[in-house]
Protein backbone atom coordinates (compact mmCIF):
# COMPACT_ATOMS: atom_id res chain seq x y z
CA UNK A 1 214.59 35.27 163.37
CA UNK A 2 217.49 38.17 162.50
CA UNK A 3 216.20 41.24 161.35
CA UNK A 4 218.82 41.24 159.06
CA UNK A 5 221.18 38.43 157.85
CA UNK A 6 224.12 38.85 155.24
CA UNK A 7 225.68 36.12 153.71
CA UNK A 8 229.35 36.28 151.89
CA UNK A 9 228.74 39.68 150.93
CA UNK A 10 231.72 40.87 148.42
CA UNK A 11 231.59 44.71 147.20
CA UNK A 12 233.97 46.31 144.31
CA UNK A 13 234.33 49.62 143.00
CA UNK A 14 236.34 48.45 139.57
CA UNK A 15 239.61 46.66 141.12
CA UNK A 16 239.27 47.48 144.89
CA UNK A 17 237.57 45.24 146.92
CA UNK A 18 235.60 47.80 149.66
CA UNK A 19 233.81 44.83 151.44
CA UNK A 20 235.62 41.43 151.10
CA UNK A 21 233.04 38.36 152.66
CA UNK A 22 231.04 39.51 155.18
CA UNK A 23 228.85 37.02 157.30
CA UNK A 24 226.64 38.67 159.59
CA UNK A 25 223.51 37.99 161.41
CA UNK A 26 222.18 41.23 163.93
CA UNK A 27 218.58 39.69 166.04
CA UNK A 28 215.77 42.24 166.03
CA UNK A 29 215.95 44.64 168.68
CA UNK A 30 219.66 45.25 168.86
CA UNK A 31 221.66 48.09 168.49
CA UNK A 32 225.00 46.82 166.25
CA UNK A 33 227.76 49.75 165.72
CA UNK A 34 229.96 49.01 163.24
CA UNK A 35 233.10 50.86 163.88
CA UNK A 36 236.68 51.35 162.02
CA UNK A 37 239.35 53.34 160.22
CA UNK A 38 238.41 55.62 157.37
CA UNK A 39 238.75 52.99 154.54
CA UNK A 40 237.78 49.96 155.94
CA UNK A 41 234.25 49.28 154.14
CA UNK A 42 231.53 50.08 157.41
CA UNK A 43 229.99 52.62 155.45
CA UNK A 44 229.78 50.83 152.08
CA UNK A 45 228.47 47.83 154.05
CA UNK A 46 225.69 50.19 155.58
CA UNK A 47 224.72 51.47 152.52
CA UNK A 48 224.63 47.96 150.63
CA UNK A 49 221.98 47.52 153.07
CA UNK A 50 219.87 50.43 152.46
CA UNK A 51 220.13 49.48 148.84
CA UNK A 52 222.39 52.97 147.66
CA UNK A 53 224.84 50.23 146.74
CA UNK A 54 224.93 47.30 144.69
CA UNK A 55 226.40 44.31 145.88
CA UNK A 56 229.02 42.48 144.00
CA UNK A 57 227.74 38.84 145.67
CA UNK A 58 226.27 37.40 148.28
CA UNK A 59 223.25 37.84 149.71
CA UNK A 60 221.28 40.55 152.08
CA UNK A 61 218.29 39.51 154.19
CA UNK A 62 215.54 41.83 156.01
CA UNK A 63 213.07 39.90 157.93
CA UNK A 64 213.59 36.35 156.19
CA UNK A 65 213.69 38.17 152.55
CA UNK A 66 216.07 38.60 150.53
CA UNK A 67 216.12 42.03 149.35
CA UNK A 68 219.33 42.39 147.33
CA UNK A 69 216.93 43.41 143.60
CA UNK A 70 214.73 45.39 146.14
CA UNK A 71 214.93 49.38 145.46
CA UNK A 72 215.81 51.45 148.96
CA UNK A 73 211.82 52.72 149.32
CA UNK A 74 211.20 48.86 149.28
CA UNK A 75 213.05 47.70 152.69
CA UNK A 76 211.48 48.75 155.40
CA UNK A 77 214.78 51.08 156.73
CA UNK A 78 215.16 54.50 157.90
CA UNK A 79 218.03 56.29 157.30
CA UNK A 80 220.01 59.26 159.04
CA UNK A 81 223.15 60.65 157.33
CA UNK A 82 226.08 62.34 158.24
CA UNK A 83 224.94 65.71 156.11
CA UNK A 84 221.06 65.57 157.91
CA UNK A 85 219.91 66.05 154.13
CA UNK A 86 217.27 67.97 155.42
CA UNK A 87 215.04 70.23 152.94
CA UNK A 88 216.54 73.96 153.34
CA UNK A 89 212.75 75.64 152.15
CA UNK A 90 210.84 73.29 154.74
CA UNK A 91 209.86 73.82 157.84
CA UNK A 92 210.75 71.16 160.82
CA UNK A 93 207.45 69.86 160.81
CA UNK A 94 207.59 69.05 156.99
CA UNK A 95 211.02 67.97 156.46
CA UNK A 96 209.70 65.21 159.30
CA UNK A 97 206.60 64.43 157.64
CA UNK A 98 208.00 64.08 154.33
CA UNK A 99 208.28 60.41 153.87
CA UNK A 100 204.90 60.23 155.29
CA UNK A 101 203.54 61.93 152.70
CA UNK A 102 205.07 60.60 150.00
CA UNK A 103 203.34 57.03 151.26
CA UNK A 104 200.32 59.04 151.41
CA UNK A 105 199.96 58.47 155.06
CA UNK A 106 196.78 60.26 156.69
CA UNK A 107 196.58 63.76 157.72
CA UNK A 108 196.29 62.64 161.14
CA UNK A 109 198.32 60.05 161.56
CA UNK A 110 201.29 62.14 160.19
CA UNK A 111 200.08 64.84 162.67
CA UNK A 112 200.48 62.33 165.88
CA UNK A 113 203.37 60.69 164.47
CA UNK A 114 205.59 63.88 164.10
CA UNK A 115 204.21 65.29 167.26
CA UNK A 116 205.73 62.05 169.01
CA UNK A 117 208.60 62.02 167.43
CA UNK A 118 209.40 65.72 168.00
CA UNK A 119 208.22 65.50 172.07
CA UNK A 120 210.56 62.76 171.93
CA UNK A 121 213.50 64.34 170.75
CA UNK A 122 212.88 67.37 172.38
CA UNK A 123 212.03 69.83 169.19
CA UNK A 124 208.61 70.09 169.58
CA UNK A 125 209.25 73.68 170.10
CA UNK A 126 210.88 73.71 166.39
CA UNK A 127 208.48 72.75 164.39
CA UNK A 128 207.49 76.07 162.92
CA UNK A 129 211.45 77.01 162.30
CA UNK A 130 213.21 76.57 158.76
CA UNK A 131 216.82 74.47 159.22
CA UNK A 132 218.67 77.51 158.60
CA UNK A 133 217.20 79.03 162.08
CA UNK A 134 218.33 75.47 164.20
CA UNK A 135 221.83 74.28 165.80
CA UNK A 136 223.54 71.72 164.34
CA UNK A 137 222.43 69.42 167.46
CA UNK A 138 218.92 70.74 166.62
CA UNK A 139 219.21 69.72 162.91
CA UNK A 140 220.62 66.51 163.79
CA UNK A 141 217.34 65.83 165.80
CA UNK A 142 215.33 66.70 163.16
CA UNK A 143 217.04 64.17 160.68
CA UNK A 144 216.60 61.78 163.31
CA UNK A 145 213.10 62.48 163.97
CA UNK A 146 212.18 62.16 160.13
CA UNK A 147 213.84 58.35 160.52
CA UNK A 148 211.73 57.83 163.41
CA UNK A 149 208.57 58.56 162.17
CA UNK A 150 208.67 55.77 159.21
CA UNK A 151 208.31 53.03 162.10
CA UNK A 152 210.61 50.82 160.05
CA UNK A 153 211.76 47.58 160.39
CA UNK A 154 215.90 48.53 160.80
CA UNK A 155 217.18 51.83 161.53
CA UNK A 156 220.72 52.73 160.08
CA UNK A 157 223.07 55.81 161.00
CA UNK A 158 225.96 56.76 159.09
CA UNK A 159 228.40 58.53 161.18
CA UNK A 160 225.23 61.13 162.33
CA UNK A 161 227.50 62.93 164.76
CA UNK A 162 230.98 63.76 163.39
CA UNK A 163 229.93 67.08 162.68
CA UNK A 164 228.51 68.21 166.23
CA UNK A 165 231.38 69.39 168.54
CA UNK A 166 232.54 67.25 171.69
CA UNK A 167 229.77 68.77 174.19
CA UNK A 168 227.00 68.05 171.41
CA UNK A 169 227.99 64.53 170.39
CA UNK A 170 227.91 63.65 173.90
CA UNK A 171 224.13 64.87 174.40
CA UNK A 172 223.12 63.10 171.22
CA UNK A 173 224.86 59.57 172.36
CA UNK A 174 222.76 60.03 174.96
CA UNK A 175 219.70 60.73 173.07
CA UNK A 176 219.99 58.18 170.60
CA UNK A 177 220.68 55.68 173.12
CA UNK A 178 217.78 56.24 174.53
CA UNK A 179 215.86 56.73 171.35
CA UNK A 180 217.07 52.67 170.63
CA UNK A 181 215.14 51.79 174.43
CA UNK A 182 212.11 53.52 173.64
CA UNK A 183 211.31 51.81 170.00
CA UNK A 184 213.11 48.68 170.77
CA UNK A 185 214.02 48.72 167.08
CA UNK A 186 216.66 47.37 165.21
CA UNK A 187 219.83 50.12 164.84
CA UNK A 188 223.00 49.89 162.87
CA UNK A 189 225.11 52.84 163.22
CA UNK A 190 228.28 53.64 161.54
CA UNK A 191 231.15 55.42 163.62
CA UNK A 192 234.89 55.70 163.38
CA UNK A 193 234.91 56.76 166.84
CA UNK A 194 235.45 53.65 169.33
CA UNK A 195 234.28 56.01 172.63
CA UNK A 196 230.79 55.91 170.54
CA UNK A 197 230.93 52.35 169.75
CA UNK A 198 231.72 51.04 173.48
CA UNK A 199 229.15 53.65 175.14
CA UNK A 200 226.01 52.89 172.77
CA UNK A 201 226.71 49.85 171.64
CA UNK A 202 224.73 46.49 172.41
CA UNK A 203 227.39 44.29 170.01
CA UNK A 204 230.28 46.05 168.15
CA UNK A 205 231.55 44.63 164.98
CA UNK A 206 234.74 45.83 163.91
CA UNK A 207 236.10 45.96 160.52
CA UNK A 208 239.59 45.86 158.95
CA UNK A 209 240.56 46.42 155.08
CA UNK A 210 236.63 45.35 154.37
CA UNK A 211 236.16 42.00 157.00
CA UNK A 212 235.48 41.53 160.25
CA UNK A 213 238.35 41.93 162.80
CA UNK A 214 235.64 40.86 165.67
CA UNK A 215 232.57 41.21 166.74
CA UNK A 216 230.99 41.05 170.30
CA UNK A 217 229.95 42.95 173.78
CA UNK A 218 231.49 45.81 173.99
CA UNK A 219 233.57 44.48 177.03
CA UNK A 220 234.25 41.70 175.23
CA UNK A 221 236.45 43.21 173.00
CA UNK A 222 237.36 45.16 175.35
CA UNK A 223 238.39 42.86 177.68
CA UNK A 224 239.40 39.51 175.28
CA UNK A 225 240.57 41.00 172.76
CA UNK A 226 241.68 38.57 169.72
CA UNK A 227 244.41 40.53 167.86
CA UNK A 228 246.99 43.26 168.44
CA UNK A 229 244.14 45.67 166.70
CA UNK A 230 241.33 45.10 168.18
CA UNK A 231 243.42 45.76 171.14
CA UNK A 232 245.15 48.58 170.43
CA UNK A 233 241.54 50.00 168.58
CA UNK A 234 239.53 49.88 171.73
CA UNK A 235 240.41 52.38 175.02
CA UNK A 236 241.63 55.53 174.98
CA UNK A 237 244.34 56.17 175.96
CA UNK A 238 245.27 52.95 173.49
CA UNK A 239 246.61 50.07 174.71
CA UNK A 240 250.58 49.61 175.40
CA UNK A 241 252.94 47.50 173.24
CA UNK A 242 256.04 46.33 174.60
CA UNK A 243 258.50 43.81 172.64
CA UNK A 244 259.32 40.99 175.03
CA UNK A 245 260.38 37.10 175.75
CA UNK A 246 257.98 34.81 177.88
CA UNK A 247 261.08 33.02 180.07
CA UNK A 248 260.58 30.58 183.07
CA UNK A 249 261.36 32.79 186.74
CA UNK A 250 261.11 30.39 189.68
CA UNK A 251 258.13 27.67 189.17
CA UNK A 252 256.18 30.11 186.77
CA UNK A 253 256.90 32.52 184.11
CA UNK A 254 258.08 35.73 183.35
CA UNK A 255 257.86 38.39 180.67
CA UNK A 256 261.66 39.85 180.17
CA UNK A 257 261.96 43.24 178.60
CA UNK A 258 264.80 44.91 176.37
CA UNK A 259 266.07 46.02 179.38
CA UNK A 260 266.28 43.22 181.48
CA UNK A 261 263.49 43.21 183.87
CA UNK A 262 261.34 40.54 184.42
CA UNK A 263 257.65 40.99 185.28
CA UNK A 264 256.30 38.23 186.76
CA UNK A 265 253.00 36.41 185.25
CA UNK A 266 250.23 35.17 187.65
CA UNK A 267 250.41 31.31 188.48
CA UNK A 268 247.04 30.71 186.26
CA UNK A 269 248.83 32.91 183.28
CA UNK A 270 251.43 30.77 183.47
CA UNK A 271 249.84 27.73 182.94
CA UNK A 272 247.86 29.02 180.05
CA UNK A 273 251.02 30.37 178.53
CA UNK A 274 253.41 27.74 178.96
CA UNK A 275 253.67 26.24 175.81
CA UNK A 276 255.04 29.43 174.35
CA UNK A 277 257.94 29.52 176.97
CA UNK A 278 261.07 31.08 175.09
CA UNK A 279 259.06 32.64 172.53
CA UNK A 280 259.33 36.49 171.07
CA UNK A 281 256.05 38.65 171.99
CA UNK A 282 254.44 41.42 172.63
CA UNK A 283 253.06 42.35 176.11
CA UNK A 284 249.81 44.33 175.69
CA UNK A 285 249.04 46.79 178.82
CA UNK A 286 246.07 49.07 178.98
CA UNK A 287 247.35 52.50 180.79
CA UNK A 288 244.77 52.24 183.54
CA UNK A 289 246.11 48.51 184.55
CA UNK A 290 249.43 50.32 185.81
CA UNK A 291 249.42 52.58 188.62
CA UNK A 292 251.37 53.89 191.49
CA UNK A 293 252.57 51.37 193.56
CA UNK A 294 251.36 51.65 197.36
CA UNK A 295 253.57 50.61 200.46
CA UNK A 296 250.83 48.30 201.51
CA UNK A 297 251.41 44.40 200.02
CA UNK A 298 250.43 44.55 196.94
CA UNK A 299 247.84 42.15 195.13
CA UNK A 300 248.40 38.71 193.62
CA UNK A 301 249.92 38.99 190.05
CA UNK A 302 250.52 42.40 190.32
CA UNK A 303 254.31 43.30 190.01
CA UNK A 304 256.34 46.49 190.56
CA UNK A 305 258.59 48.41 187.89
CA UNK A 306 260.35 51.72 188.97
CA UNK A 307 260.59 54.18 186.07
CA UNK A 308 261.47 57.55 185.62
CA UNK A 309 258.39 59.67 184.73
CA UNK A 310 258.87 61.99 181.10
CA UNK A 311 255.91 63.75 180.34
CA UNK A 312 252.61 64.56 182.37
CA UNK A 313 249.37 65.13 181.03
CA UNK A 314 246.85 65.98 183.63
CA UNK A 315 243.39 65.89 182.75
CA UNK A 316 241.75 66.91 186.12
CA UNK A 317 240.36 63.63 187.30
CA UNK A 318 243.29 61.72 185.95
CA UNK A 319 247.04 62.30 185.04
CA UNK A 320 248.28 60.64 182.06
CA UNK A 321 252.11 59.87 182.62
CA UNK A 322 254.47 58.96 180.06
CA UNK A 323 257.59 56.60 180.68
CA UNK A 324 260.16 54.25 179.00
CA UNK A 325 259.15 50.36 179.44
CA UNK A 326 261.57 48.23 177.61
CA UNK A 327 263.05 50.91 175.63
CA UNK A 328 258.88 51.59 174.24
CA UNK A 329 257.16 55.37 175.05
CA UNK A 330 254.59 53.78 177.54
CA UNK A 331 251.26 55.49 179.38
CA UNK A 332 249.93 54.99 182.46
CA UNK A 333 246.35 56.32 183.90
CA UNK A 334 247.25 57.61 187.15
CA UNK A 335 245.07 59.47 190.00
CA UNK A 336 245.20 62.77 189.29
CA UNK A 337 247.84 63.90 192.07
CA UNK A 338 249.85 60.62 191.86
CA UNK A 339 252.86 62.35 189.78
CA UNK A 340 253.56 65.93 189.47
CA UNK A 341 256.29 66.67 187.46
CA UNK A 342 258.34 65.08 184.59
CA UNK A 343 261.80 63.40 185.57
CA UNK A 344 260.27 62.62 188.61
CA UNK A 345 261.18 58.66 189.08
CA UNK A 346 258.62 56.38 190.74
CA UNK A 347 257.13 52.78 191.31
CA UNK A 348 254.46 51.73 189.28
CA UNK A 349 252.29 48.72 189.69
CA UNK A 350 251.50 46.81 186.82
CA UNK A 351 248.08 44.57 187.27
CA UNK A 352 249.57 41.27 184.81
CA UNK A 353 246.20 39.57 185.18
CA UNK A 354 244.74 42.10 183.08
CA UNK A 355 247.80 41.90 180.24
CA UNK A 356 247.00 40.62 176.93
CA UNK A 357 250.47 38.50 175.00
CA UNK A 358 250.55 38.47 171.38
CA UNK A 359 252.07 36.65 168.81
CA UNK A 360 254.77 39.35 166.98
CA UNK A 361 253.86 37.49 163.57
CA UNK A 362 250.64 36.33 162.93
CA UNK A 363 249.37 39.64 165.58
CA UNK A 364 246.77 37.72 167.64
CA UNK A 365 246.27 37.03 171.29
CA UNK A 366 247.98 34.19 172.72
């Protein structure tokens, strides 16, 4: 059975439609990340589910029940939120056992079950300190300890870490990761951030303008992506777009550029594409599928473009080099000492069984 299961759920605040027919099902155990632009209805969604919102229709389904009359204390969730909303004249120890308390849990249960959840998390040297005395990677584990001591049913986190800096959000992926093996509970998590949705997640389910764009493994939308957005949402440095033509070359096909060159599609590709010969598209090229070309033969279905280099962005493992493909501003992910300097010109081998095609129109993956 899911642990949760939502049905055609619609959301409105007065004429805008925030959440517009979501179907979802996530099994018990799993850790789901939905992930987005600002504006596109993840966080509305995760708080129709805690009950803070009210749906417009549909239904909402915890454990085979539907809860959408029941109030938030009535779910069986724990929430963290992006603000900790921890209590500023508590210590540690009580702002974790507060929700015990008010559920009139035992003394000593509540004494075991924040010790637990603070050796867990690593604060069990806190306990005595007010919030104004902790880090904000400190207060974030507090806020997620108080969630983890309710031993709920579904866990949800709205954006928890978009106020740490890099270093800190980094530690706490970590940490909440492996928070999700320990309980083997149910976790949604919000994010805009697609680095936290690929590294944590055990399904991602991205939204657009309030629906689902697609939903999967993270490699799976990494890797098969269904539209130009879910492409160009996922990686980092984001995927490149290049107007082109699909044209026959030889006994296969061919993707020809603005400027003329042709870059040869694998004889599999080919197949698979052929029914769009002579067609308008886009070629889709992730910046670590292109790199610099080596005198040795080169690979089946990879093909060779030289290009004049413009800007260089080294990063210490890897150089980031910027170049014109088909008249389009294009990035490749190159070993860190392959380039040096801009206007330096050099071949670059593109891997074409790794490119995505997509239809200029309706924006989804041939």
């Amino acid at each position: 059975m899911a642990d949760l299961k939502i049905t055609g759920l619609h959301k409105y605040y007065g004429s805008m439609h925030a959440v517009r027919g979501i179907d979802l099902e996530i099994p018990a155990g799993e850790f789901t990340v939905l992930v987005g632009q600002s504006g596109c209805g993840k966080s509305t969604l995760l708080r129709t589910i805690a009950g803070l919102e009210d749906i417009s229709s549909g239904t909402i389904e915890i454990a085979g029940e539907v809860v959408n009359d029941l109030a938030p204390r009535d779910r069986d969730i724990a929430m963290v939120f992006q603000n900790y909303a921890l209590y500023p004249y508590m210590r540690v120890y009580d702002n974790i056992a507060f929700g015990l308390r008010a559920r009139k849990t035992p003394k000593q249960e509540i004494e075991e079950k924040v010790q637990r959840a603070a050796r867990m998390l690593a604060i069990d040297h806190l306990l005595d300190r007010y919030p104004r005395q902790l880090s904000g990677g400190q207060l974030q584990r507090v806020a997620i300890g108080r969630a983890v001591v309710r031993n709920a049913r579904l866990y949800l986190f709205d954006e928890p870490l978009s106020n740490l800096d890099a270093q800190l959000r980094d530690e706490m992926r970590g940490e909440i990761k492996r928070l999700h093996q320990e309980l083997d509970k149910t976790m949604i998590y919000v994010t805009h951030d697609q680095i936290e949705a690929m590294t944590m997640a055990d399904r991602i389910v991205l939204l657009r303008d309030g629906r689902i764009e697609q939903a999967g493994s993270p490699l799976d939308l990494y890797e098969r992506p269904a539209t130009k957005y879910v492409a160009g949402f996922l990686g980092s440095p984001s995927m490149n777009f290049i107007p082109a033509q699909l044209v026959s070359q030889d006994n296969g096909l061919a993707v020809r550029l603005s400027d003329g060159a042709l870059l040869s599609l694998p004889a599999d590709r080919g197949n698979r594409f052929s029914r769009h010969r002579d067609r308008e598209v886009t070629l889709g090229v992730r910046p670590e599928h292109i790199s610099r070309a080596a005198d040795d033969a080169l690979r089946p279905g990879v093909v060779c473009h030289e290009v004049t280099i413009d800007l260089v962005q080294p990063t210490g493992s890897r150089t980031y080099a910027t170049f014109l493909l088909g008249g389009v501003e294009t990035v490749a992910e190159l070993k860190a000492h392959d380039v040096s300097a801009p206007n330096e010109t050099v071949k670059l081998a593109l891997d074409m069984n790794r490119v995505v095609l997509i239809d200029p129109a309706s924006e989804e993956v041939l």
